[in-house]
Protein backbone atom coordinates (compact mmCIF):
# COMPACT_ATOMS: atom_id res chain seq x y z
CA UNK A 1 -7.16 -17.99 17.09
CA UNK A 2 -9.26 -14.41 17.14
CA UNK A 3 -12.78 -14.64 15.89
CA UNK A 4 -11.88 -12.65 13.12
CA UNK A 5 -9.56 -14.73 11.81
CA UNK A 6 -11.86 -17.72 12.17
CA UNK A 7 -14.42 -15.65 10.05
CA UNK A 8 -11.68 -16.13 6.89
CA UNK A 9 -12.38 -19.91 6.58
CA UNK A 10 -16.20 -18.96 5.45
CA UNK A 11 -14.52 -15.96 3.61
CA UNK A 12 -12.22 -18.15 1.56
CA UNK A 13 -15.60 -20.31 0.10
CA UNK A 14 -16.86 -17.59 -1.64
CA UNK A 15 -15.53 -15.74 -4.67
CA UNK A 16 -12.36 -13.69 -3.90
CA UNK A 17 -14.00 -10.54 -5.42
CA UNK A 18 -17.07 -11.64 -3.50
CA UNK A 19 -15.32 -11.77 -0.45
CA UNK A 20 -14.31 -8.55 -0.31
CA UNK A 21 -17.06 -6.58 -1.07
CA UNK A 22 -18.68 -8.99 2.47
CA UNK A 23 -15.89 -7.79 4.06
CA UNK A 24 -16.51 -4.07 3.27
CA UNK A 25 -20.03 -4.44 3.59
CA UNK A 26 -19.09 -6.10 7.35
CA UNK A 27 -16.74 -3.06 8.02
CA UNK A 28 -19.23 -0.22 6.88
CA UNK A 29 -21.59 -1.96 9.32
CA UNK A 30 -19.72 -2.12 12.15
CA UNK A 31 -18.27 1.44 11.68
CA UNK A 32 -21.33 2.57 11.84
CA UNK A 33 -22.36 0.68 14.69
CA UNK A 34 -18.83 0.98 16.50
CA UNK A 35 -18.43 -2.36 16.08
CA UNK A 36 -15.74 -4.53 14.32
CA UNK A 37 -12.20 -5.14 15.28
CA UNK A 38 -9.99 -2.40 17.84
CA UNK A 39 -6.85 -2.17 18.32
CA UNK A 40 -5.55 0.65 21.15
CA UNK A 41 -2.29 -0.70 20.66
CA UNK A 42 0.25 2.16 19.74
CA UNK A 43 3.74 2.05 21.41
CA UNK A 44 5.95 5.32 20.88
CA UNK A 45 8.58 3.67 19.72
CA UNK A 46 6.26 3.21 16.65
CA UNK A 47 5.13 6.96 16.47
CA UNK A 48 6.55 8.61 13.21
CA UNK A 49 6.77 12.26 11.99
CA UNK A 50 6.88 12.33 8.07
CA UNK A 51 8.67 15.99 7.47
CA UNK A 52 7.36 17.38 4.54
CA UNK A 53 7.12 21.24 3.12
CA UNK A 54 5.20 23.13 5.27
CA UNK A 55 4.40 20.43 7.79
CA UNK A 56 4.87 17.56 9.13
CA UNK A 57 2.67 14.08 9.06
CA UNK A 58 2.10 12.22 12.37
CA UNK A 59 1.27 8.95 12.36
CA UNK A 60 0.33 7.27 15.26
CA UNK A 61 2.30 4.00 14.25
CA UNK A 62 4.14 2.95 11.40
CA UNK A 63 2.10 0.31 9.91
CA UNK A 64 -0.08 1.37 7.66
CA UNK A 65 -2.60 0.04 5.04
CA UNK A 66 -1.98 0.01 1.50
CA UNK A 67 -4.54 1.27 -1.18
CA UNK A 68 -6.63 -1.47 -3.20
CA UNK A 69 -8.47 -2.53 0.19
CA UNK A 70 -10.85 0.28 0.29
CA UNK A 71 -11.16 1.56 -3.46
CA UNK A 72 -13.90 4.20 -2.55
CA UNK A 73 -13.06 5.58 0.91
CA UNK A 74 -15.65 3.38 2.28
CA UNK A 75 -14.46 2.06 5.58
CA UNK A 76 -10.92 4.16 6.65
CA UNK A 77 -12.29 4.64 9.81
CA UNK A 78 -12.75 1.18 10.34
CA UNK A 79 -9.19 0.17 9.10
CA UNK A 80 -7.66 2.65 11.56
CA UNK A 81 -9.64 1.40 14.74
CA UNK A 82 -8.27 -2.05 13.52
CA UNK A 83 -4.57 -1.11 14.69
CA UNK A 84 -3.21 0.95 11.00
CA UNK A 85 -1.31 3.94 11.96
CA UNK A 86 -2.83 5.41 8.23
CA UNK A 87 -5.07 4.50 5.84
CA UNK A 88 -4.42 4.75 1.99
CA UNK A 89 -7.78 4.72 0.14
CA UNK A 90 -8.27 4.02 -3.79
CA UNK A 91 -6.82 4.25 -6.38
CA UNK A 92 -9.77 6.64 -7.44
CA UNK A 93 -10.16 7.88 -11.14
CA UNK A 94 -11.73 11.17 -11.69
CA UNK A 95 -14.56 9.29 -13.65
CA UNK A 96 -16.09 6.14 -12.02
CA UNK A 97 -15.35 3.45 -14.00
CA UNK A 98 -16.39 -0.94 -13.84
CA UNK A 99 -12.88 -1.92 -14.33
CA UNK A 100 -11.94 -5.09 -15.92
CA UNK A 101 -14.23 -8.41 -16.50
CA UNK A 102 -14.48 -10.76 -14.04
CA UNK A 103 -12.67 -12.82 -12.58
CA UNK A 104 -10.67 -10.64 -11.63
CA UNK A 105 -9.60 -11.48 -8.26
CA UNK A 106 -7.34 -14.54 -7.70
CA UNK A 107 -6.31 -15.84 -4.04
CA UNK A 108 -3.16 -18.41 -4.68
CA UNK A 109 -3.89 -20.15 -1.54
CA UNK A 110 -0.74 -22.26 -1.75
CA UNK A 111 1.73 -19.51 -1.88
CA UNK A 112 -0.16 -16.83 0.62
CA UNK A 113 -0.40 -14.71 -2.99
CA UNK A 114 -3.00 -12.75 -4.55
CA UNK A 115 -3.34 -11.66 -8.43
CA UNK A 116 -5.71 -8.99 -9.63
CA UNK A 117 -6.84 -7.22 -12.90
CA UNK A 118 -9.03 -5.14 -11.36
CA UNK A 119 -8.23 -2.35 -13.57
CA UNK A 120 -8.57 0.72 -11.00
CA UNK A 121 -12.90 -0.29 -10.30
CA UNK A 122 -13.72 2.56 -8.34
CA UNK A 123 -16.93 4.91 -7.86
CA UNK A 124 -14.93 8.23 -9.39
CA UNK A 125 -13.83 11.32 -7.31
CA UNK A 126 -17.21 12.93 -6.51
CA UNK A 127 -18.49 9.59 -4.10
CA UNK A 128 -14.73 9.36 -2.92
CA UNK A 129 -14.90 12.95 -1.50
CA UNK A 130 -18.48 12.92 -0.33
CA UNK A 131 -17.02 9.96 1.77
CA UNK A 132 -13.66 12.15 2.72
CA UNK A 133 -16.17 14.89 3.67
CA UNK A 134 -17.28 13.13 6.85
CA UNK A 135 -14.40 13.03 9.04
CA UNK A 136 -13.71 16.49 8.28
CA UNK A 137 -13.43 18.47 11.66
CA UNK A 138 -13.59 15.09 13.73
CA UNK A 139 -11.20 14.54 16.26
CA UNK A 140 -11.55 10.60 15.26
CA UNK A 141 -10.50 11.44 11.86
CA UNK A 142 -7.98 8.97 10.81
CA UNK A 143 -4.93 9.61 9.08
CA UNK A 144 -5.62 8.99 5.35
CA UNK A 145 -4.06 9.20 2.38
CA UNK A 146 -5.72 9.62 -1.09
CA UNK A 147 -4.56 6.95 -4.14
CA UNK A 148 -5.19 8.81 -7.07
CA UNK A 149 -4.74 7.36 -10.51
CA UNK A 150 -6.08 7.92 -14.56
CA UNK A 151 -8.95 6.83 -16.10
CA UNK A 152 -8.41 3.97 -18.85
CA UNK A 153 -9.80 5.86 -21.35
CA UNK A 154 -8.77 9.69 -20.48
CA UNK A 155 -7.20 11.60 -23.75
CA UNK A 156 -4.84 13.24 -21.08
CA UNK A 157 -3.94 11.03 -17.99
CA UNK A 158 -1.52 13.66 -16.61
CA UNK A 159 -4.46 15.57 -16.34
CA UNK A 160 -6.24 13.31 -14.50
CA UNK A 161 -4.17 13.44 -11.87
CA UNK A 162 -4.32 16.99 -11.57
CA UNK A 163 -7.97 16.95 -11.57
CA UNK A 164 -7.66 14.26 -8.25
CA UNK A 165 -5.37 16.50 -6.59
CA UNK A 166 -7.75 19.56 -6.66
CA UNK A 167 -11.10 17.79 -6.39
CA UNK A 168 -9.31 16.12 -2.90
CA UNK A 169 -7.23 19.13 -1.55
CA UNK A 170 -8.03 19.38 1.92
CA UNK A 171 -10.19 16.02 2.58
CA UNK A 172 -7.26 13.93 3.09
CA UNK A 173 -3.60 13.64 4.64
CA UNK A 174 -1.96 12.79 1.72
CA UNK A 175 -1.86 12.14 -1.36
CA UNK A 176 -0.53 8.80 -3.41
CA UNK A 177 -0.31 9.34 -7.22
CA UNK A 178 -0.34 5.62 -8.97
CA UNK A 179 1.47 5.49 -12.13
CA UNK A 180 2.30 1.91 -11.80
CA UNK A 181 -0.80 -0.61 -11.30
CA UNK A 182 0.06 -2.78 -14.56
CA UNK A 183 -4.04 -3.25 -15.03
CA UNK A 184 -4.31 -0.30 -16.76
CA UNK A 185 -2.75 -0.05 -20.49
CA UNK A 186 -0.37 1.76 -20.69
CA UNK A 187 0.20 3.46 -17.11
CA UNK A 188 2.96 2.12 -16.35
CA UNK A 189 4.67 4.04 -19.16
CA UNK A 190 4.55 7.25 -17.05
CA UNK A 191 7.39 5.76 -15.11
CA UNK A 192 10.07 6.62 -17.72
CA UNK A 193 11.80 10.16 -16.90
CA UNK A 194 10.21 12.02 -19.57
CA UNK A 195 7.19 11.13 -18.82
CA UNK A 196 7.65 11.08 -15.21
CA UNK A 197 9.14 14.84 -15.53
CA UNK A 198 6.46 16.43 -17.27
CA UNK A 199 3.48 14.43 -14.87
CA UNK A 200 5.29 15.56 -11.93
CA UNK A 201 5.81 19.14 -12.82
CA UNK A 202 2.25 19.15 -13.43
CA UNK A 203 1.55 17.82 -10.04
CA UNK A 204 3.94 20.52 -8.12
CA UNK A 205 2.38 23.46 -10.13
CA UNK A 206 -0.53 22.40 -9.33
CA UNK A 207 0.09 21.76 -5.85
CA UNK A 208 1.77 25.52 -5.57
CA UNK A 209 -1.79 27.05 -6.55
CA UNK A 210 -3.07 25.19 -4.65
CA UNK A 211 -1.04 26.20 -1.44
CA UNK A 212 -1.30 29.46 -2.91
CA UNK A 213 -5.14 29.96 -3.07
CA UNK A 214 -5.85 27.57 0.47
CA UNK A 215 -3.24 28.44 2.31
CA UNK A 216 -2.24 24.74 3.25
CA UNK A 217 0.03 21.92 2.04
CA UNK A 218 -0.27 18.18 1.92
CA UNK A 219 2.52 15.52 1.74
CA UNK A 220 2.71 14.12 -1.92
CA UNK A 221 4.09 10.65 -2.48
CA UNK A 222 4.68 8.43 -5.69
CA UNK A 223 3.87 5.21 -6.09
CA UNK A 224 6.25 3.05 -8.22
CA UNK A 225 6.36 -1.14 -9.83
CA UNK A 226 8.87 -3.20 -8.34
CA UNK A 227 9.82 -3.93 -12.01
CA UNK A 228 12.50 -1.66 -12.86
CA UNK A 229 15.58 -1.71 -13.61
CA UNK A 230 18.05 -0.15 -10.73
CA UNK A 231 18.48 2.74 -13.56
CA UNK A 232 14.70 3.45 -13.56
CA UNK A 233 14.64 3.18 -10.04
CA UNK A 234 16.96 5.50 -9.59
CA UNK A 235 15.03 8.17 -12.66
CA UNK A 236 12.31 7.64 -10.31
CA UNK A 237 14.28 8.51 -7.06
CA UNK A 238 15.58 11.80 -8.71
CA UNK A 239 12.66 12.86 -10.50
CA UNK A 240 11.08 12.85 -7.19
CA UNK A 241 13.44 15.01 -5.37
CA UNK A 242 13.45 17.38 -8.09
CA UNK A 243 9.93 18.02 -8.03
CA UNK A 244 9.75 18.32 -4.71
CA UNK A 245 7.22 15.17 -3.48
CA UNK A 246 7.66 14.13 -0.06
CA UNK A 247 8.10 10.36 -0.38
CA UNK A 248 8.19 7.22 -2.49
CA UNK A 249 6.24 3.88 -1.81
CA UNK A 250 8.44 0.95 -3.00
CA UNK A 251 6.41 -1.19 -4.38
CA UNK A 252 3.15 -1.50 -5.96
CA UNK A 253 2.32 -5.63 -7.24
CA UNK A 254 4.57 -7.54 -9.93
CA UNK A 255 4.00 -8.52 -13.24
CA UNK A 256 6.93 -11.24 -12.81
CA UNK A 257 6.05 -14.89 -12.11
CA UNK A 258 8.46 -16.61 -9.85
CA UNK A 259 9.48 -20.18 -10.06
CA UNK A 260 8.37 -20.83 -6.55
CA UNK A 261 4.89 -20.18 -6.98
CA UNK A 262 2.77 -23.42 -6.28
CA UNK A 263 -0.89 -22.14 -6.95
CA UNK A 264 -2.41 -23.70 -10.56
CA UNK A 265 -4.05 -19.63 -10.46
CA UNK A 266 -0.37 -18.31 -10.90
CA UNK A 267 -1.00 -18.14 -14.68
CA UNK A 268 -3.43 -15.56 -14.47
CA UNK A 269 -2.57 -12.12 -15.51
CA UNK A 270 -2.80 -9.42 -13.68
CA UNK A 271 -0.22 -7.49 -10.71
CA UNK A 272 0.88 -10.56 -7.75
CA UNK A 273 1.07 -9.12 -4.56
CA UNK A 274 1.58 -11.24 -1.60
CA UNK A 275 4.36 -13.13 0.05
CA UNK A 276 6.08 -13.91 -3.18
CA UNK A 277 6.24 -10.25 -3.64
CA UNK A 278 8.90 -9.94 -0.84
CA UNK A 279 12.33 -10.55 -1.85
CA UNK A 280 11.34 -8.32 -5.72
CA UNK A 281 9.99 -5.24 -3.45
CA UNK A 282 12.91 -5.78 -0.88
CA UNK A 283 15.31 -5.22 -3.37
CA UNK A 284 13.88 -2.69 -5.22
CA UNK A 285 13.38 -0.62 -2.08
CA UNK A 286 16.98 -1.16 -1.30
CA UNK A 287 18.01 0.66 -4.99
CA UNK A 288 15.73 3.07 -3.99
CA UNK A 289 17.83 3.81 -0.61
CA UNK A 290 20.77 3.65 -2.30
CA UNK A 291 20.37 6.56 -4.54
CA UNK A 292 18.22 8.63 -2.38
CA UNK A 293 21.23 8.52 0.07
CA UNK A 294 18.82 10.68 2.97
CA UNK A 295 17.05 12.91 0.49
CA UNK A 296 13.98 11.56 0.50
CA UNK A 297 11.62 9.33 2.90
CA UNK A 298 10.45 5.90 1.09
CA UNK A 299 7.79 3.78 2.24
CA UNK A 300 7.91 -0.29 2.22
CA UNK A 301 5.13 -2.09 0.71
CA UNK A 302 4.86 -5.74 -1.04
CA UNK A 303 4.85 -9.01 1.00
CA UNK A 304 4.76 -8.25 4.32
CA UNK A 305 3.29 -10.81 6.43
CA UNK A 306 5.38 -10.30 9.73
CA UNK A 307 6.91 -8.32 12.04
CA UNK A 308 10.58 -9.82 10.50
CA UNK A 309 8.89 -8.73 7.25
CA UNK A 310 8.54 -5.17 8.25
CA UNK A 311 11.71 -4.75 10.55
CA UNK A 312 13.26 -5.95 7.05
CA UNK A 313 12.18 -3.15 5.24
CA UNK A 314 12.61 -0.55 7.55
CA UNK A 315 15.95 -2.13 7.76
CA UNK A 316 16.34 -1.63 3.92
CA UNK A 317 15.24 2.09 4.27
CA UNK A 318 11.51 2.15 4.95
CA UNK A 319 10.32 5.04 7.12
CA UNK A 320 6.46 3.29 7.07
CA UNK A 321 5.34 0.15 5.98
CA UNK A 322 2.18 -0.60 4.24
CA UNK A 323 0.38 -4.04 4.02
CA UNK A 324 -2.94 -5.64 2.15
CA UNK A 325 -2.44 -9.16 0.88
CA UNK A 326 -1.92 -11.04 4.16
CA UNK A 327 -4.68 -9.71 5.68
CA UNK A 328 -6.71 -11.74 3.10
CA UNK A 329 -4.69 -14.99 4.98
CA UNK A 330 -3.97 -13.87 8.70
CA UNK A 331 -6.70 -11.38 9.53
CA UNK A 332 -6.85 -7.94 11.25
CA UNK A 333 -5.06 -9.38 14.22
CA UNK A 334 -2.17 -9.82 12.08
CA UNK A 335 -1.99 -5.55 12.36
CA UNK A 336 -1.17 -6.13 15.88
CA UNK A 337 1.21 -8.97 15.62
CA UNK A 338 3.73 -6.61 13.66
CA UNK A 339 3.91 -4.21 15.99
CA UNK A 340 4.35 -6.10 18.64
CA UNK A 341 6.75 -7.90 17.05
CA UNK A 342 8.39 -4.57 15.80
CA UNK A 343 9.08 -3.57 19.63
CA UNK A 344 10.51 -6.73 20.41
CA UNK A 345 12.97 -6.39 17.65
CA UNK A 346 13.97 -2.65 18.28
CA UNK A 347 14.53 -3.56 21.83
CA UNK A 348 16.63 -6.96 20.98
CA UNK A 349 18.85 -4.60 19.02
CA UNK A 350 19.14 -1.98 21.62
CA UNK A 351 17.16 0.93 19.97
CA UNK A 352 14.43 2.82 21.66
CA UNK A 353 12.72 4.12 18.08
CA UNK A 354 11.90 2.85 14.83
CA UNK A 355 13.85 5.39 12.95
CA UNK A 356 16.85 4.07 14.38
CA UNK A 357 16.63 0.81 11.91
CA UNK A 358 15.67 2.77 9.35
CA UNK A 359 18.12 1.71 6.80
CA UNK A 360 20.52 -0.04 9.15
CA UNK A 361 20.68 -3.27 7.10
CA UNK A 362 21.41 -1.05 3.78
């Protein structure tokens, strides 16, 4: 057992929320003091080129972290020296904003689970892209991706997102905009294709000025629940592709409660992410290949815990994976363990390249 995963038991006694901000306190530290965990780890067959207009997005592996971890861009540096072939930071809201009450942060122990209502806490754009601001120019810079999302109580939450997108044009790799974090009331409403239509042609006009007036593009990506139906799935898929974003993360956390959970916490409200999250994001990622039929690149998030974790959903159609919820169990060592694990797999199966599984199992 790593030290850093013997630094979770004394983790696990305090508060979960309480936890985490040690933990990013611990991080900020050590990536100041280039300390912390390191990973040099990074096998080609893991290497991944995300095609998107006007570029293309290297990543130096395909594991990556998924936003939630590091709400204010305060450690991505950190994360990426840990093993994470990219780093998604947020969600950020163009205002800062406390979030929900606490407790808000719920670790179900018993079924390797979390639950939150954090309700998109965050420090608002202008502290987000003072942090952005420091890696601009460095040859460390890692690749990171900006979560943007809506303020709870914004008159116009399209706009919002508009207002992310130009405050952060040109301090990050990509962009992530979050309609689906079920902490916020209402958000998840932008998911239906009206809705979705007119917040995504706001996003791709804005993102043509913006190419327009800069002279450089970004990758764009959407961030969906794992909640809908196979028809809103696949409203999702094509609203996408018609506005021209460059990917689709499948999924963000559930509002469902499955009958396995053991945890007396699992009545709590809030999104579940977590093992139990698996088979629900699995399958909705699998709709999601289904319709998008080579049109557009999706991204695997929710449960993963393993290397047969990811290999399943770049079997189901994931290009990248993301994880957050087992680190909270397994530690930073666990960032290594998938890839490792990935390899092996690849090679059992006679491929020399991750994108060869992509989608094999569908």
């Amino acid at each position: 057992m790593d030290l850093y995963r013997l630094a979770l038991k004394p983790l696990h006694l305090l508060e979960a929320e309480d936890a985490h901000a040690a933990t990013i306190l611990a991080l900020k530290s050590g990536q100041i003091l280039n300390l912390g965990p390191r990973s040099s780890y990074d096998p080609p067959e893991l290497r991944t080129d995300i095609a998107f207009k006007g570029g293309t997005l290297a990543v130096r592996n395909c594991v990556g972290l998924a936003a939630g971890f590091d709400k204010n861009a305060d450690v991505p540096l950190a994360m990426s020296r840990a093993g994470f072939g990219f780093v998604e930071c947020g969600t950020v809201t163009p205002l800062p904003q406390a979030g929900n009450p606490r407790p808000r942060l719920f670790r179900l122990s018993e079924d390797e689970a979390v639950i939150n209502r954090m309700g998109f806490n965050n420090k608002g754009l202008e502290v987000f892209a003072s942090h952005l601001e420091r890696y601009q120019g460095r040859a460390s810079a890692p690749v990171l991706g900006a979560n943007i999302g809506a303020n709870k109580d914004a008159t116009d939450r399209m706009a919002d997102y508009v207002t992310g997108l130009k405050r952060l044009w040109g301090l990050s790799s990509y962009f992530t905009a979050n309609i689906s974090s079920p902490n916020t009331p209402g958000l998840r409403a932008l998911q239906g294709r009206a809705h979705l239509d007119e917040l995504l042609g706001q996003i791709a006009t804005t993102r043509a000025d913006l190419v327009r007036v800069t002279g450089n593009n970004y990758p764009i990506f959407l961030k969906i629940a794992p909640d809908l139906s196979e028809e809103e799935i696949a409203d999702a898929v094509e609203a996408t592709i018609a506005h021209g974003l460059d990917a689709l993360i499948v999924s963000n956390t559930t509002i469902e409660r499955p009958v396995s959970l053991r945890s007396d916490l699992a009545t709590e409200t809030g999104g579940l992410s977590g093992a139990p999250l698996f088979g629900l994001s699995t399958s909705a990622l699998r709709s999601a290949y289904k319709v998008a039929a080579g049109r557009l690149t999706l991204i695997g998030a929710g449960g993963i815990a393993s290397g047969a974790d990811a290999y399943a959903k770049i079997r189901a159609g994931a290009s990248l994976v993301q994880l957050y919820s087992a680190l909270v169990y397994k530690g930073p060592g666990l960032i290594d363990e998938i890839k490792r694990d990935l390899v092996q797999r690849l090679h059992a199966d006679g491929l020399t390249h991750i994108s060869q599984a992509v989608g094999s199992a569908a």
